[in-house]
Protein backbone atom coordinates (compact mmCIF):
# COMPACT_ATOMS: atom_id res chain seq x y z
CA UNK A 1 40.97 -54.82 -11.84
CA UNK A 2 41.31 -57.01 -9.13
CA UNK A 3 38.40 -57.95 -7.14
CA UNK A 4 38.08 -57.28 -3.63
CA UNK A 5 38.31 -60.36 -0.96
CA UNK A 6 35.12 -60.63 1.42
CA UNK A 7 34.84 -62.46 4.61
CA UNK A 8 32.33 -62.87 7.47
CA UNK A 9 33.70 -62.24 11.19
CA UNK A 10 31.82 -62.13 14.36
CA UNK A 11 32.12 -60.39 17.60
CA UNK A 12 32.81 -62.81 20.66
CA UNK A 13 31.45 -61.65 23.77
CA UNK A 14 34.76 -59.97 24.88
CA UNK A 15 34.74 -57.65 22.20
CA UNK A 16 37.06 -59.45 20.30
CA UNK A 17 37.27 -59.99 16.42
CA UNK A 18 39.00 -62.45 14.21
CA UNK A 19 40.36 -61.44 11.04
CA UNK A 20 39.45 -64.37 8.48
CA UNK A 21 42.00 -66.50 7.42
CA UNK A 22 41.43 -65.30 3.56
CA UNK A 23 42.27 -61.74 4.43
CA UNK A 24 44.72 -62.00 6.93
CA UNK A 25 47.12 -64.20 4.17
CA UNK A 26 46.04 -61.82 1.23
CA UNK A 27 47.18 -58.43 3.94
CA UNK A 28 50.06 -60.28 5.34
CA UNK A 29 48.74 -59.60 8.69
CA UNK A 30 51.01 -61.12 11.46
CA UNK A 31 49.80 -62.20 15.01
CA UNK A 32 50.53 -59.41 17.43
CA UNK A 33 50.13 -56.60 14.89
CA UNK A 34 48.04 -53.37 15.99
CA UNK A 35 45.34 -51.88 14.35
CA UNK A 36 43.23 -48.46 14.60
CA UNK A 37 39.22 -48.88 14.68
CA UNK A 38 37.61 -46.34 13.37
CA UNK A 39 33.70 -45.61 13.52
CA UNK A 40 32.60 -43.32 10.55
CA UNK A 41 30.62 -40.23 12.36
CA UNK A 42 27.94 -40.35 9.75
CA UNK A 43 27.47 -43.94 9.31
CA UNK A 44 27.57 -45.96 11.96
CA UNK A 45 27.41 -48.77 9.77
CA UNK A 46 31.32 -48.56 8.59
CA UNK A 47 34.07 -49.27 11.03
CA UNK A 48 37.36 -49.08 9.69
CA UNK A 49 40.73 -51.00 10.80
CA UNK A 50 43.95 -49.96 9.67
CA UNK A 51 47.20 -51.20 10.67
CA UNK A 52 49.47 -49.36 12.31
CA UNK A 53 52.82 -49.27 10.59
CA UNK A 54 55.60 -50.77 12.48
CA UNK A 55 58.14 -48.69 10.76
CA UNK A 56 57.24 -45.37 8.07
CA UNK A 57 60.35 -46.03 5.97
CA UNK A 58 60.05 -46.89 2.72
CA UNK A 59 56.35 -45.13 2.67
CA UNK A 60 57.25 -41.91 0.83
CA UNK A 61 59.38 -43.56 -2.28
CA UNK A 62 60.41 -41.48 -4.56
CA UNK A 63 59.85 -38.15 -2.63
CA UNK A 64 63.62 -36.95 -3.26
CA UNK A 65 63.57 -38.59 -6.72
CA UNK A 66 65.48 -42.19 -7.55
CA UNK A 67 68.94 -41.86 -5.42
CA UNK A 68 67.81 -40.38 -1.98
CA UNK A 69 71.37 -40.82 -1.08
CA UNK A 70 72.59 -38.40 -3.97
CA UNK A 71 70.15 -36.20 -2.97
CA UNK A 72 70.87 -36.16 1.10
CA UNK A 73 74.79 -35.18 -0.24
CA UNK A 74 73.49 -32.32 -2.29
CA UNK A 75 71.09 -31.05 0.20
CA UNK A 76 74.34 -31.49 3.03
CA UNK A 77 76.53 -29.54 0.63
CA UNK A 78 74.34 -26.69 0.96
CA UNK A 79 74.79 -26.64 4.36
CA UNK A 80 78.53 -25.30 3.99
């Protein structure tokens, strides 16, 4: 299993955070990507950031089985 990467980051004064170096090469995080920050209501020691997809194809493979195309034509025929 592979172990998770850890870094330190600190809040400027503006509110802003840099992601380290380390993670930012192991994500492939690009400058001028946006993220969603998230505060856990219970815990208000967990903030989550997640990236907000620039584009959601490609994120449900295999949903209409191994040739979506095939599948689009049958689903069209149908249509008839």
């Amino acid at each position: 299993m592979p172990r998770a990467i850890t870094a330190e980051a600190r809040l400027r004064t503006r509110n802003q955070l840099t992601i380290p170096g380390p993670i930012a090469r192991a994500a492939g995080i690009e400058p001028g990507e946006r993220f969603v920050v998230q505060l856990e209501p219970d815990d208000h020691d967990t903030v989550l950031l997640r990236r907000v997809r620039k584009s959601y194809a490609g994120s449900l493979p295999g949903l209409w089985g191994q040739d979506t195309q095939a599948y689009l034509e049958g689903e069209r025929k149908t249509w008839r």
